[in-house]
N, C-alpha and C. Protein backbone atom coordinates (compact mmCIF):
# COMPACT_ATOMS: atom_id res chain seq x y z
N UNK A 1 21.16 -2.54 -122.45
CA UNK A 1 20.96 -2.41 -121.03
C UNK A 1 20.42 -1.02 -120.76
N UNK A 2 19.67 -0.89 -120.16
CA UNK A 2 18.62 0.31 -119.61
C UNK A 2 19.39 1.18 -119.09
N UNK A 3 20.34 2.51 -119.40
CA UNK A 3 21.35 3.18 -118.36
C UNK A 3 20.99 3.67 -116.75
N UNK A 4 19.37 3.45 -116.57
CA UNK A 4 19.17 3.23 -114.93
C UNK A 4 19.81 2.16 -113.95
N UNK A 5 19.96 1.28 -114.83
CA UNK A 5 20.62 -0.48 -114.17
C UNK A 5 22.26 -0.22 -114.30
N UNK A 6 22.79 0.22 -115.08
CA UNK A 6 23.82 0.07 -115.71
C UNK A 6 24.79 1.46 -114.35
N UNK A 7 23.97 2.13 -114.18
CA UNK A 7 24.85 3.15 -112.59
C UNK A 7 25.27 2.44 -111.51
N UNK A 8 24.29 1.81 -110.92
CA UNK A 8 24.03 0.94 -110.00
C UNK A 8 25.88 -0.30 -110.28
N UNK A 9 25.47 -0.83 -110.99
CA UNK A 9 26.62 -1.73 -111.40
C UNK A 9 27.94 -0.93 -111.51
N UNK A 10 28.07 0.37 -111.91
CA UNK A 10 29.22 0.92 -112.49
C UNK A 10 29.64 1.67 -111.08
N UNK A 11 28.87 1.86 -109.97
CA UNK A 11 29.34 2.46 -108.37
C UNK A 11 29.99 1.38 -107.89
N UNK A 12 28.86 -0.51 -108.30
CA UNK A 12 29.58 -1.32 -107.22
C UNK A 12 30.86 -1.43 -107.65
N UNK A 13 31.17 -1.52 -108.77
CA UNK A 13 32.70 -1.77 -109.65
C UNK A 13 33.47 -0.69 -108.77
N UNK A 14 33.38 0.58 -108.89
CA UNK A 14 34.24 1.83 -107.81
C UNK A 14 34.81 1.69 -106.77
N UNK A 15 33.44 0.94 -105.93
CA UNK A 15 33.08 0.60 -104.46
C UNK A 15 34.19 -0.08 -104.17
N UNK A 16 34.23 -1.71 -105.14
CA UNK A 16 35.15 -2.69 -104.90
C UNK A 16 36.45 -1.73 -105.40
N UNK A 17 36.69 -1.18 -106.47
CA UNK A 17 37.88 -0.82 -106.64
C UNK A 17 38.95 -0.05 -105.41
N UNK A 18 38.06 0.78 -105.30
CA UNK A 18 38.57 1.54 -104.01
C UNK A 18 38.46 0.80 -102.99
N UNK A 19 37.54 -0.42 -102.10
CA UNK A 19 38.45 -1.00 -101.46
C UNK A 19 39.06 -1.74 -100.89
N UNK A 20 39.77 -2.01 -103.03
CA UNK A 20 40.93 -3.00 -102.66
C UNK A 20 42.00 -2.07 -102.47
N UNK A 21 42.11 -0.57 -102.64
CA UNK A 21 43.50 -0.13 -102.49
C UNK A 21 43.53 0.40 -101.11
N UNK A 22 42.02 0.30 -99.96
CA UNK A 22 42.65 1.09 -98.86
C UNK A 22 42.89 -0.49 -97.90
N UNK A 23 42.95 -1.85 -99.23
CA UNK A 23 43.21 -2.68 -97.76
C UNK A 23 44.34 -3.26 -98.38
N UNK A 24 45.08 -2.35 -99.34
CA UNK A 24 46.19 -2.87 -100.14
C UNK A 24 47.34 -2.81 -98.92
N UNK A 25 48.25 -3.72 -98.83
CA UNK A 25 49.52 -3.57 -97.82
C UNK A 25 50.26 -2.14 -98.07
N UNK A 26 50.58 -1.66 -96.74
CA UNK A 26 51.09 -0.55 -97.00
C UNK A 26 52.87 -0.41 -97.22
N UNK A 27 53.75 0.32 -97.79
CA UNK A 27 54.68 -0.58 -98.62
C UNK A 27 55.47 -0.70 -96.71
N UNK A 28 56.80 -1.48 -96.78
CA UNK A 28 57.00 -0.84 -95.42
C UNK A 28 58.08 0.42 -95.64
N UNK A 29 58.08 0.87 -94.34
CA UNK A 29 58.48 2.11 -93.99
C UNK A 29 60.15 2.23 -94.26
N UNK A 30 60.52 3.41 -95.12
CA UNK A 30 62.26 3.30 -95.07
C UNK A 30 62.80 3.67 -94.23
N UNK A 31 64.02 2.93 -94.32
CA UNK A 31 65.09 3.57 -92.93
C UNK A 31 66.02 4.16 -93.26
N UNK A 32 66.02 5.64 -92.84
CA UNK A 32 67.26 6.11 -93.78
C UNK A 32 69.21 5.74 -93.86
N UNK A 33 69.27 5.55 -94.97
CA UNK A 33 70.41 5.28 -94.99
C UNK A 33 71.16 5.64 -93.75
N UNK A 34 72.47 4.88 -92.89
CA UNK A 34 73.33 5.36 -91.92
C UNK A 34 74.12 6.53 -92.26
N UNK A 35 74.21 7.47 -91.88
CA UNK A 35 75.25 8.37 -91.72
C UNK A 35 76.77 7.93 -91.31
N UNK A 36 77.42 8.06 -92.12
CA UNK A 36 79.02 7.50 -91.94
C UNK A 36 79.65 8.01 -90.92
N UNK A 37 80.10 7.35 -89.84
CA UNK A 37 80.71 7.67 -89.02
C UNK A 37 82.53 8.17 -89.03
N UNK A 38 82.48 9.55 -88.77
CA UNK A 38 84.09 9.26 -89.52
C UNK A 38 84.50 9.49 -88.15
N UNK A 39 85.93 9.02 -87.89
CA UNK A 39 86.82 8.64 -86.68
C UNK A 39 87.51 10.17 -86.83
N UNK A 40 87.69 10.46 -84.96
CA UNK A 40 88.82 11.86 -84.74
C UNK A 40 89.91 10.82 -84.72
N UNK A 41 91.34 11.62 -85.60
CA UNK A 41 92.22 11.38 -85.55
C UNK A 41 93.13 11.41 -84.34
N UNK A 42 94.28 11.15 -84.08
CA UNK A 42 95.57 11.49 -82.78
C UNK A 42 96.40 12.64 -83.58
N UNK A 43 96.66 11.93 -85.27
CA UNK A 43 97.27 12.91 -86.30
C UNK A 43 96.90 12.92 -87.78
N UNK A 44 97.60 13.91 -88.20
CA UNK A 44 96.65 14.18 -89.65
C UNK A 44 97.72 13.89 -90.54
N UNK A 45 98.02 14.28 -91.89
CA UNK A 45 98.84 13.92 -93.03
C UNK A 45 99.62 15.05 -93.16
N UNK A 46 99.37 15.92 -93.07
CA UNK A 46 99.66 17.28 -93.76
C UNK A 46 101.04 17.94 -92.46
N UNK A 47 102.07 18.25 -92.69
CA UNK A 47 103.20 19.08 -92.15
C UNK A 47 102.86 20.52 -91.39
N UNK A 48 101.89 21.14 -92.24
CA UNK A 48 101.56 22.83 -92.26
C UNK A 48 100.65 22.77 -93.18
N UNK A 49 99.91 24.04 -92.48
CA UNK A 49 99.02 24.91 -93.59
C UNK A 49 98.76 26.06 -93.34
N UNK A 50 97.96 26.54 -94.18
CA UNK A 50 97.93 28.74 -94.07
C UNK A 50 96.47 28.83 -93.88
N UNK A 51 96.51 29.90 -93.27
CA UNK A 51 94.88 30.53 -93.74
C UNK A 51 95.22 32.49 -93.90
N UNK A 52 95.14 32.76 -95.11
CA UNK A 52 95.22 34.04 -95.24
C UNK A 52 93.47 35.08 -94.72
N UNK A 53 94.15 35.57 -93.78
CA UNK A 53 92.42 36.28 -93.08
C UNK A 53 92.40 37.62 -94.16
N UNK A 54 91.57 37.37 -94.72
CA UNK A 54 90.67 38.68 -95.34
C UNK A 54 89.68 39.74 -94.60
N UNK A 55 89.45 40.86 -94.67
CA UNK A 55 88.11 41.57 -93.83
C UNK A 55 86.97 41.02 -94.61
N UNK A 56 86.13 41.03 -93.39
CA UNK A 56 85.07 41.23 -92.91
C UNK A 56 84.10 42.30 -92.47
N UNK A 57 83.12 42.49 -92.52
CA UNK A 57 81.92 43.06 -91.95
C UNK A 57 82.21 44.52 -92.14
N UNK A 58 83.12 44.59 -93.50
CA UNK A 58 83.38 46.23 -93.35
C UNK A 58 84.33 46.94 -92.71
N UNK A 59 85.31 45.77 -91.92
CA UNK A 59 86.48 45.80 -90.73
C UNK A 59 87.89 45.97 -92.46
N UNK A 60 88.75 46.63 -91.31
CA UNK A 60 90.34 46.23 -92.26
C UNK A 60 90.65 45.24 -91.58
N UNK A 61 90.52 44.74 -90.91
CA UNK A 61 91.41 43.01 -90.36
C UNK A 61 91.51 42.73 -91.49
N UNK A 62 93.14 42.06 -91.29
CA UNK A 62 93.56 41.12 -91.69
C UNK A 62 94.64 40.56 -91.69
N UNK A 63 95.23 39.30 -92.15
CA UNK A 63 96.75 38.53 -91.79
C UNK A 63 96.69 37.54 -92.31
N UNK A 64 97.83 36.80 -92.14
CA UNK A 64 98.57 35.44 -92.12
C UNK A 64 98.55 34.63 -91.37
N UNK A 65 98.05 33.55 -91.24
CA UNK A 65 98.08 32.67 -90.27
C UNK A 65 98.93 30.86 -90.30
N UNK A 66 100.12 30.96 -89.80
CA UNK A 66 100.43 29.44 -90.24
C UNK A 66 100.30 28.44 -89.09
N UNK A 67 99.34 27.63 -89.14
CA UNK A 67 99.40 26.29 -88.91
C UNK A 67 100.36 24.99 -88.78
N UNK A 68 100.76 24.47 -87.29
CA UNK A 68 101.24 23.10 -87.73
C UNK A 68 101.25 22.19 -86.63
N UNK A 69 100.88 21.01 -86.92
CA UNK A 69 100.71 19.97 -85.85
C UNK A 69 101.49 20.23 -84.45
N UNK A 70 101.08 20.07 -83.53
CA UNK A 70 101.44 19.98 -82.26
C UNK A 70 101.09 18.65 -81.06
N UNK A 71 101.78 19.01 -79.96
CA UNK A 71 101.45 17.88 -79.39
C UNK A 71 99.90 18.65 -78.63
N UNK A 72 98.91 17.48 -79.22
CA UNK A 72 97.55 18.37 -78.18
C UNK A 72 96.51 18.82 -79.31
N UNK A 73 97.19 19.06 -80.66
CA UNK A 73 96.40 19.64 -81.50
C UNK A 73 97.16 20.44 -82.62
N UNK A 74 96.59 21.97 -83.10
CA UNK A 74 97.58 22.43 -84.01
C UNK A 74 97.82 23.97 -83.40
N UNK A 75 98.94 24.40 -83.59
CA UNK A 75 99.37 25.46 -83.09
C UNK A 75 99.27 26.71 -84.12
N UNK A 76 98.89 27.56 -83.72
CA UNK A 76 98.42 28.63 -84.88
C UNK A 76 99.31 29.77 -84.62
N UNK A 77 100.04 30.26 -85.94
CA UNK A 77 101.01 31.62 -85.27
C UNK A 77 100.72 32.47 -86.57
N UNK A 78 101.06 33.61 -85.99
CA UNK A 78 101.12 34.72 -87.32
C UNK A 78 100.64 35.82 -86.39
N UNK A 79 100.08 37.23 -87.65
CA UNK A 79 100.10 38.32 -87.11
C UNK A 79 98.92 38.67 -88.26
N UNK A 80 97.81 39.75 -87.03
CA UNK A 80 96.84 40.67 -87.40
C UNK A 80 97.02 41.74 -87.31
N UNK A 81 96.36 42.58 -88.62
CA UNK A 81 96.41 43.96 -88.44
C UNK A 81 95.09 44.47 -88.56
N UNK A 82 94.53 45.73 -88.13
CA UNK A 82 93.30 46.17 -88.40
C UNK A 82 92.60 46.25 -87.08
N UNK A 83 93.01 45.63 -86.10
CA UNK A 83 92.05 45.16 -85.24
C UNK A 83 91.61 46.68 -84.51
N UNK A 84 90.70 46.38 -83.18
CA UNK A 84 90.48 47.83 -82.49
C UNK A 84 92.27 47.62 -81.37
N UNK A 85 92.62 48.80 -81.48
CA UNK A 85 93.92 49.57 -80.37
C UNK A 85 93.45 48.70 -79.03
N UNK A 86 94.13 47.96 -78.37
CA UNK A 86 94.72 47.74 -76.99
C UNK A 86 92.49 47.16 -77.06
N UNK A 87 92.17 46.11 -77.58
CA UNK A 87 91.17 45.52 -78.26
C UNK A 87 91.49 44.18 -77.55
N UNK A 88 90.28 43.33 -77.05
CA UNK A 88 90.68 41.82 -76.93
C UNK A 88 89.40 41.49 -77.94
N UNK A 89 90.00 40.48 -78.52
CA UNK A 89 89.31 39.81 -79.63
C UNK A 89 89.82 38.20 -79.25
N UNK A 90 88.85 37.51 -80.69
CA UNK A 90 89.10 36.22 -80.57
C UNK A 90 89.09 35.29 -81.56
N UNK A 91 89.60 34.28 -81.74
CA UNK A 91 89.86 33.16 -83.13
C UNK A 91 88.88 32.47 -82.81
N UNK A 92 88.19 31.96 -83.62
CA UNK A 92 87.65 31.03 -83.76
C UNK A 92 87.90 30.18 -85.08
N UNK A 93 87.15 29.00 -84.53
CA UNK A 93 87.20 27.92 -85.97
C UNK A 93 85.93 27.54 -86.24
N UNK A 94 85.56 27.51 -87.30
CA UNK A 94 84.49 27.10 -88.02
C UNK A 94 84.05 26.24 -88.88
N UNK A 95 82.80 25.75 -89.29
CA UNK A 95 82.61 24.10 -89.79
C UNK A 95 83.15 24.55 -91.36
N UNK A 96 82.99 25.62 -91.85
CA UNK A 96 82.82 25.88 -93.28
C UNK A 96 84.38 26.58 -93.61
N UNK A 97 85.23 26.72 -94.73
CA UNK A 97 85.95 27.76 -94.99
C UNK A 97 85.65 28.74 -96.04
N UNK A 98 84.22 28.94 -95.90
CA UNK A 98 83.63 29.98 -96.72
C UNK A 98 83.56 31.47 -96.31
N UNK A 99 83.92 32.05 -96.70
CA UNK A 99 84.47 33.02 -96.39
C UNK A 99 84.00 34.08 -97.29
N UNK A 100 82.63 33.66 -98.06
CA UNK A 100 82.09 34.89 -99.12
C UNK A 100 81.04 35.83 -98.87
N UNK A 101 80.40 35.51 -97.82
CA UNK A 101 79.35 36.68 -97.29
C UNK A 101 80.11 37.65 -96.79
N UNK A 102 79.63 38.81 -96.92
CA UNK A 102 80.20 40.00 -96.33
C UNK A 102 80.39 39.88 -95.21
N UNK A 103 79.65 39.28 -94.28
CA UNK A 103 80.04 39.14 -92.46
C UNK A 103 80.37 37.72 -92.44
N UNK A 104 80.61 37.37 -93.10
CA UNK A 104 81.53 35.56 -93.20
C UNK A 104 80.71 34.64 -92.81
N UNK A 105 79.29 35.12 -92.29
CA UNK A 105 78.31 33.92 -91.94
C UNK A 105 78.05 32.64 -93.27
N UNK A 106 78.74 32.39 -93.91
CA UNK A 106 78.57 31.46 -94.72
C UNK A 106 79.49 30.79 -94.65
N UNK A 107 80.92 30.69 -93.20
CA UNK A 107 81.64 30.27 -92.63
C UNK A 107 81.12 29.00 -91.76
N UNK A 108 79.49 29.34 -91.46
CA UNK A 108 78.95 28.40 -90.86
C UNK A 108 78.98 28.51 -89.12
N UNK A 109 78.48 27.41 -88.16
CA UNK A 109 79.15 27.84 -87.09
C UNK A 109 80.20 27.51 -86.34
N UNK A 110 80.78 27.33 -85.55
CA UNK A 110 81.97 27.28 -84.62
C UNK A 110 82.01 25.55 -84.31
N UNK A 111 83.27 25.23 -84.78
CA UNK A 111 83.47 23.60 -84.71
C UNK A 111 84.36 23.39 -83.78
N UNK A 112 84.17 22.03 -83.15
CA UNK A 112 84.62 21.35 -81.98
C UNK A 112 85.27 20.59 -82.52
N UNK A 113 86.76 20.75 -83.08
CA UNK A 113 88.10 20.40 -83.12
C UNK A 113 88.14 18.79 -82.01
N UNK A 114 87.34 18.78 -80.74
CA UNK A 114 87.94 17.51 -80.00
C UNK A 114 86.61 16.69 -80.08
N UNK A 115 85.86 16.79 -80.86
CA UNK A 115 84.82 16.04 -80.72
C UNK A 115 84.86 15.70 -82.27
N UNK A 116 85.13 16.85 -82.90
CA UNK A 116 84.84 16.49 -84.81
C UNK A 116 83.38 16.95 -84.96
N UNK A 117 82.73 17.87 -84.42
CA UNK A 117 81.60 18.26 -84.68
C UNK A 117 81.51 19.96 -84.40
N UNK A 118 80.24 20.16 -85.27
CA UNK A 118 79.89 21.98 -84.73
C UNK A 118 80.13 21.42 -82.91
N UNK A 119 80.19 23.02 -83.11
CA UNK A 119 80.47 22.98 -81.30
C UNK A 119 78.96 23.31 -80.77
N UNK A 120 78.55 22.78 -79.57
CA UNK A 120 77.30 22.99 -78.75
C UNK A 120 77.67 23.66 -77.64
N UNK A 121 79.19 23.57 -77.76
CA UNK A 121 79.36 24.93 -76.24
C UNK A 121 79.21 26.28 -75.94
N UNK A 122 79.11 26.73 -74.84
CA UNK A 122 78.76 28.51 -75.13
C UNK A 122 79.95 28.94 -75.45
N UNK A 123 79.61 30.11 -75.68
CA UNK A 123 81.08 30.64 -75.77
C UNK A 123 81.14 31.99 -75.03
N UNK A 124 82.46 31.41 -73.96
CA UNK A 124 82.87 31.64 -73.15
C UNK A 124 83.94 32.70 -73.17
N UNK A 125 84.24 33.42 -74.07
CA UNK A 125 85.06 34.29 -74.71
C UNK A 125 86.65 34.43 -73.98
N UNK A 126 86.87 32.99 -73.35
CA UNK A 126 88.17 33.01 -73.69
C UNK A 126 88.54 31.99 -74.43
N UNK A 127 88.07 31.22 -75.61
CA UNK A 127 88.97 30.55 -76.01
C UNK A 127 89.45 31.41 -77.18
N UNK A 128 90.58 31.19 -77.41
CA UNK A 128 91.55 31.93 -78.78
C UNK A 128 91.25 33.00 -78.45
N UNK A 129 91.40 33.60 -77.13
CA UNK A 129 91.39 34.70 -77.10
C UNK A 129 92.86 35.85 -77.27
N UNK A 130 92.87 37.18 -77.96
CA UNK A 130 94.04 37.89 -78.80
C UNK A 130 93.77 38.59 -78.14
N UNK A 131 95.06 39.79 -78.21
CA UNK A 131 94.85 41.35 -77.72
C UNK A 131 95.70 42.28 -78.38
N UNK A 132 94.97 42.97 -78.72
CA UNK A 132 95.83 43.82 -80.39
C UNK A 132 96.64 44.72 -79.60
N UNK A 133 97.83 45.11 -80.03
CA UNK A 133 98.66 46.26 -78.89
C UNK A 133 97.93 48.00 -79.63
N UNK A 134 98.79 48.71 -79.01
CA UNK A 134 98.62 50.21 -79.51
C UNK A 134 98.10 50.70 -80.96
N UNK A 135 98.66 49.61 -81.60
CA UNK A 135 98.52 50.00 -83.00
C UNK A 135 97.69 49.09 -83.76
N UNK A 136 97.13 48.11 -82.98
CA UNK A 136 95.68 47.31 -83.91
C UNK A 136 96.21 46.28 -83.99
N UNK A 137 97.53 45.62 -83.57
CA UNK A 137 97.86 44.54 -84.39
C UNK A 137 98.40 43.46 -82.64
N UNK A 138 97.81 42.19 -83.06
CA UNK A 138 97.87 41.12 -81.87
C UNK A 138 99.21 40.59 -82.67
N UNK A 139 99.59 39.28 -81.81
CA UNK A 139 100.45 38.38 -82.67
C UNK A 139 99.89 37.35 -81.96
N UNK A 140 99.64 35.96 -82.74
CA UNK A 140 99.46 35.30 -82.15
C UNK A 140 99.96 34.10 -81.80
N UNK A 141 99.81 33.50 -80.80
CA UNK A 141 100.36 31.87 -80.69
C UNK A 141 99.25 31.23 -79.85
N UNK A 142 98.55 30.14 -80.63
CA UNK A 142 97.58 29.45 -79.72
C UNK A 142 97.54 28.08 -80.22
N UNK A 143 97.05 27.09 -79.72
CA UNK A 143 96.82 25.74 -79.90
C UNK A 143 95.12 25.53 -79.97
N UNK A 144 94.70 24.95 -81.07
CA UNK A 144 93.46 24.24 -81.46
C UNK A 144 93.19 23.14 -80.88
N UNK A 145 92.94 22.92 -79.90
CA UNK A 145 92.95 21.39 -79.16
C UNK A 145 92.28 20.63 -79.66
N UNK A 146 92.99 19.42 -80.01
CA UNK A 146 92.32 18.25 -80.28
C UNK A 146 92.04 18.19 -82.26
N UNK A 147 92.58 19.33 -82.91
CA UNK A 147 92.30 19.64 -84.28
C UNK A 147 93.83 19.23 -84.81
N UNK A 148 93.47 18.24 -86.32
CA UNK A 148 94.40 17.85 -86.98
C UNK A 148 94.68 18.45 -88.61
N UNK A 149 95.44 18.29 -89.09
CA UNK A 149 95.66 18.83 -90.22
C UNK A 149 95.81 17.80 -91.36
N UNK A 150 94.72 17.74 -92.16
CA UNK A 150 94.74 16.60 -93.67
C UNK A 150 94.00 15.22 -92.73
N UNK A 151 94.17 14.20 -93.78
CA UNK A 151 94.15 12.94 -93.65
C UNK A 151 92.30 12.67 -93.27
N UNK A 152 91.57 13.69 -93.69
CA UNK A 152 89.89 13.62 -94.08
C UNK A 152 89.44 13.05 -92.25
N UNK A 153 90.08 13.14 -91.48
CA UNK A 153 89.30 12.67 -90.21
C UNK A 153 88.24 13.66 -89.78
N UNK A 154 87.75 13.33 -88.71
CA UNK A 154 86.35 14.56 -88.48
C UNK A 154 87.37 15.48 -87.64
N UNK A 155 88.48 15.34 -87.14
CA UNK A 155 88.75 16.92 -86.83
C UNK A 155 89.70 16.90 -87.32
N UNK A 156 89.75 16.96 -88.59
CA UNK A 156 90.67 17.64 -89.47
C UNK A 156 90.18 19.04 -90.19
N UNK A 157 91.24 19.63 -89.58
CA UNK A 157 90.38 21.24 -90.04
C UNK A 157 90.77 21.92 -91.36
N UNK A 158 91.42 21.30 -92.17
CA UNK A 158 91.97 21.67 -93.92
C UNK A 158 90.68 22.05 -94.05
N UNK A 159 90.86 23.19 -94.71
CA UNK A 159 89.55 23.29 -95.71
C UNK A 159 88.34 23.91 -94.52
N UNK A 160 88.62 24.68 -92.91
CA UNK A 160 87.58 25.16 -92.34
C UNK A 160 88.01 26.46 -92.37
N UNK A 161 87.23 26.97 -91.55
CA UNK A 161 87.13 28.38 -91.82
C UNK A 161 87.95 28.97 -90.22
N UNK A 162 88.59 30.17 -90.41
CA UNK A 162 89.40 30.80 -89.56
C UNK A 162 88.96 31.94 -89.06
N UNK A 163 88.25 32.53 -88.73
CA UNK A 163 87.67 33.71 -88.14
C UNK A 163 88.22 34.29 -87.07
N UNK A 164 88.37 35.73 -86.93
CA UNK A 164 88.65 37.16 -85.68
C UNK A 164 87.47 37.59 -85.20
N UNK A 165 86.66 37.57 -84.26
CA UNK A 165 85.50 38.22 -83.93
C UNK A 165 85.71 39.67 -82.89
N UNK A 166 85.41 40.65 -83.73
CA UNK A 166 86.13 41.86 -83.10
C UNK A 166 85.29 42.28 -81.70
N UNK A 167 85.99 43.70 -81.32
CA UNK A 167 85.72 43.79 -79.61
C UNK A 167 85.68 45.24 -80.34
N UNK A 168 85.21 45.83 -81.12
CA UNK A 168 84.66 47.07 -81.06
C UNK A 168 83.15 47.12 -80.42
N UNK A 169 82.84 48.39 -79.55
CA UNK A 169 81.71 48.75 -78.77
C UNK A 169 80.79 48.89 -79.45
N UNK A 170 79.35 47.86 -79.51
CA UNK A 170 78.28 47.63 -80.73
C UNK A 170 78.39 46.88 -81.64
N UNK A 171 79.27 46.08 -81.52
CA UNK A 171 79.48 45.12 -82.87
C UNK A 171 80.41 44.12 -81.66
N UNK A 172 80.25 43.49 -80.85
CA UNK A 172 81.25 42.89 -80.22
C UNK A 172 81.13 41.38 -80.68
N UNK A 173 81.89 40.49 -80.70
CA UNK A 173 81.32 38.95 -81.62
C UNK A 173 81.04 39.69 -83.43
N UNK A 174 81.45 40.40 -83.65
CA UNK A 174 81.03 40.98 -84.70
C UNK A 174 82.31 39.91 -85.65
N UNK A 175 82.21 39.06 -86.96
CA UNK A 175 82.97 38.74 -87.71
C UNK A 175 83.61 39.77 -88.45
N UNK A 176 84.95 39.94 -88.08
CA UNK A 176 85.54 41.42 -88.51
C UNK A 176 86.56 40.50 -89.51
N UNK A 177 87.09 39.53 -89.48
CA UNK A 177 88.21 38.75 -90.45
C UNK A 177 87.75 37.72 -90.70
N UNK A 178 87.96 36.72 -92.13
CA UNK A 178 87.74 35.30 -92.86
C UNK A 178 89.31 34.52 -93.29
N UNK A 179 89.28 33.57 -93.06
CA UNK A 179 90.08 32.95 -93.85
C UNK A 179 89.75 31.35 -93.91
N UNK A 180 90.62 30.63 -94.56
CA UNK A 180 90.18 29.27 -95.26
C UNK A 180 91.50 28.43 -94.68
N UNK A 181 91.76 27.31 -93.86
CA UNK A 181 92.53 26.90 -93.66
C UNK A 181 93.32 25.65 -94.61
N UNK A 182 94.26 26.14 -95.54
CA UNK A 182 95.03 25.48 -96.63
C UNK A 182 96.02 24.92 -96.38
N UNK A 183 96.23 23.63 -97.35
CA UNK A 183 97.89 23.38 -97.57
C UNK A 183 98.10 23.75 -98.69
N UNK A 184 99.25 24.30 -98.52
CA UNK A 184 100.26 25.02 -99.46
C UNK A 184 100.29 23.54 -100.73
């Protein structure tokens, strides 16, 4: 065969090849798997738990914190030291109980205990709000509304993160304490 004839034939072969694949069915489209819906609890499994607060951000905060079911949610008591003198500060709770970045941002952000999700609310700087006396140190007693302890529900807070966000001038919201909320 003459290789002038033989081009001609070897484009239409291409021609058709290519297009049978742009009138090939296109596959259909996936749907991504559902996201598991997990249920907020009324109550959780667990009696008590701790979260020991470590510093933060270069701060001495730090304390003990014990945890235990309440009616409403979980009631948080213990005692901080480090904080700023006659200081209002504040607890928060968080999605993560990571607690290894130097400013605890690997704590994640601030979780909604009555919904079972990060929180979308502002913050309004009174919730969990503390006030350290003369000597740096608050005591606290507060309730987590709507947050349970164990039993894997979405507001079960085992295993989140416990944060102090200090009230020194220039650093205010500043993560000054970490801790991890445990059962013993």
């Amino acid at each position: 065969m003459n290789p002038m004839t033989r081009f001609p034939i070897l484009a239409a072969a291409a021609a058709t090849l290519l297009a049978g694949c742009a009138s090939a069915p296109r596959p259909a489209a996936q749907t991504p798997a559902p996201v598991p819906v997990v249920a907020v609890a009324s109550t959780g499994t667990a009696q008590g738990a701790i979260a020991n607060l470590a510093s933060a951000s270069g701060s001495l905060v730090s304390g003990r914190l014990v945890l235990s079911p309440d009616v409403g949610g979980v009631r948080v008591r213990g005692e901080v030291g480090g904080l700023v003198r006659n200081g209002t500060h504040n607890l928060r709770l968080h999605t993560r109980g990571d607690c290894s970045a130097v400013d605890a941002i690997s704590a994640g952000p601030e979780f909604d205990a009555q919904q079972g999700i990060p929180s979308t609310q502002p913050d309004s700087g009174e919730r969990g709000r503390i006030v350290a006396n003369g000597r740096g140190v608050a005591t606290l007693d507060l309730l987590l509304p709507g947050a349970v302890l164990g039993g894997g529900a979405a507001n079960d807070i085992v295993g989140r993160g416990l944060l102090i966000l200090g009230a020194t001038p220039g650093a205010i919201s500043a993560r000054v304490a970490c801790g991890t909320v445990q059962v013993p």
